[in-house]
Protein backbone atom coordinates (compact mmCIF):
# COMPACT_ATOMS: atom_id res chain seq x y z
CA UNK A 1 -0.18 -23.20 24.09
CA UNK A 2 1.81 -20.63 25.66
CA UNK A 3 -0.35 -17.61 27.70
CA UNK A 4 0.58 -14.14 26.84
CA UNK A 5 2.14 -14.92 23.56
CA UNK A 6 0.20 -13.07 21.12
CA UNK A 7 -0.19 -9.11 21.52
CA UNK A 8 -3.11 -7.53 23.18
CA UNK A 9 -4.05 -5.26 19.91
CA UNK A 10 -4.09 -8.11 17.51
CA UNK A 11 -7.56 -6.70 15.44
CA UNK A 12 -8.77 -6.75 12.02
CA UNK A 13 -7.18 -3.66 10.09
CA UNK A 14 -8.12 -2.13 6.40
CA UNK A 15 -4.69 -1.91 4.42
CA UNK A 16 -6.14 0.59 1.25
CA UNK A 17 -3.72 0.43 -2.18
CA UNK A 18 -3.48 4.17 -2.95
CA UNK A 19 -2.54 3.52 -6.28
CA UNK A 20 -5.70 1.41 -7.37
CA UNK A 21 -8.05 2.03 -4.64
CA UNK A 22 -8.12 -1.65 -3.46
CA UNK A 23 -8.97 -2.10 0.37
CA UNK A 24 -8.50 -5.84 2.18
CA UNK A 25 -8.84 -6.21 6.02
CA UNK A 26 -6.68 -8.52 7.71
CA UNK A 27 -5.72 -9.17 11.29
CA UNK A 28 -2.69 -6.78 12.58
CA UNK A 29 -0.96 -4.95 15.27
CA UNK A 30 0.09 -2.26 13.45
CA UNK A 31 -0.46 1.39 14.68
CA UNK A 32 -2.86 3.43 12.43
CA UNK A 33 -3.93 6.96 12.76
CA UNK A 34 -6.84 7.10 10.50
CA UNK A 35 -9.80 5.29 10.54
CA UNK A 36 -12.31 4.05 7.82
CA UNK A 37 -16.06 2.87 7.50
CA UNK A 38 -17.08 -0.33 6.13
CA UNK A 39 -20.25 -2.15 6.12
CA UNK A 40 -21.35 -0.02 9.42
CA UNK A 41 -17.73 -0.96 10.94
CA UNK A 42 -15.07 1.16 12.00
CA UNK A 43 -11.54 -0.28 11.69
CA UNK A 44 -7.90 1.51 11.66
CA UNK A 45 -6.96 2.41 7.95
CA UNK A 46 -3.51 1.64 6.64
CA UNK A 47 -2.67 3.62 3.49
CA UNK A 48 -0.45 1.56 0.96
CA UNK A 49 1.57 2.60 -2.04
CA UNK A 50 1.50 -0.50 -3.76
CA UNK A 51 -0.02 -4.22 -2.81
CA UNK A 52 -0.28 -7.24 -4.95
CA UNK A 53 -3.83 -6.15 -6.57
CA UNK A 54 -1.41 -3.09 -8.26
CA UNK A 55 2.55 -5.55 -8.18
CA UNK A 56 3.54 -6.05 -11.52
CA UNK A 57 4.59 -9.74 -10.50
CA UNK A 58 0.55 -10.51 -9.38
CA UNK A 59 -0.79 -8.35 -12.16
CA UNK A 60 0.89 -9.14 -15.61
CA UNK A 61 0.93 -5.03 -16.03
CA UNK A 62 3.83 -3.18 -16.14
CA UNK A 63 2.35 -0.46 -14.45
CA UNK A 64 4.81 2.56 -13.43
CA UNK A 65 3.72 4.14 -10.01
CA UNK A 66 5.71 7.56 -9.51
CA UNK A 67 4.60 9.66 -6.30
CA UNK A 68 7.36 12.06 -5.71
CA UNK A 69 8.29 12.40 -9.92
CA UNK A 70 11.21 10.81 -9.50
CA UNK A 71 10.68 9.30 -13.17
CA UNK A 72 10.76 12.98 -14.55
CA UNK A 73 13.93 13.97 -12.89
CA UNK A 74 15.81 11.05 -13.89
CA UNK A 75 14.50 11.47 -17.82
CA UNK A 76 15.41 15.32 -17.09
CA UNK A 77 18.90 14.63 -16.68
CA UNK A 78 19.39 11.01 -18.59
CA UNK A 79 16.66 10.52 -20.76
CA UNK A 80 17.75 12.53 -23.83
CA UNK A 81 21.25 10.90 -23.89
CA UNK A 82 20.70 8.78 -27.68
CA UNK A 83 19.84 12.07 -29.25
CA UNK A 84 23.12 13.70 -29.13
């Protein structure tokens, strides 16, 4: 194998579903500013908006996620269009 190929911070990372509450660890380089407790282990916390324990496609739910009520606005100005 090739020296120096992989990245220095390669570590085990929490990735947390904020929709559900789900956490996972895997192994990532990614850059995290919070951290989080687990089992007596602290580990860089990557907050999520949706992963597949909340996906439709890996669920079976059709589950609509709105964080910034995007939903409302567009059924504010479309949604009452039939009643006319």
């Amino acid at each position: 194998m090739k020296k120096d190929l992989h990245p220095d911070n390669y570590r085990p990372v929490v990735f947390k579903d904020m929709s559900n509450d789900e956490i996972f660890i895997s192994r990532s380089t990614i850059n995290a500013r919070e951290t989080i407790e687990i089992d007596g282990v602290t580990y860089p916390l990557v907050k999520l908006e949706i992963t597949s324990a909340s996906h439709p496609f890996y669920t079976g739910k059709q589950k609509l996620v709105d964080t910034a009520g995007r939903v409302d606005k567009f059924m504010s100005r479309y949604g009452n269009r039939k009643k006319k």
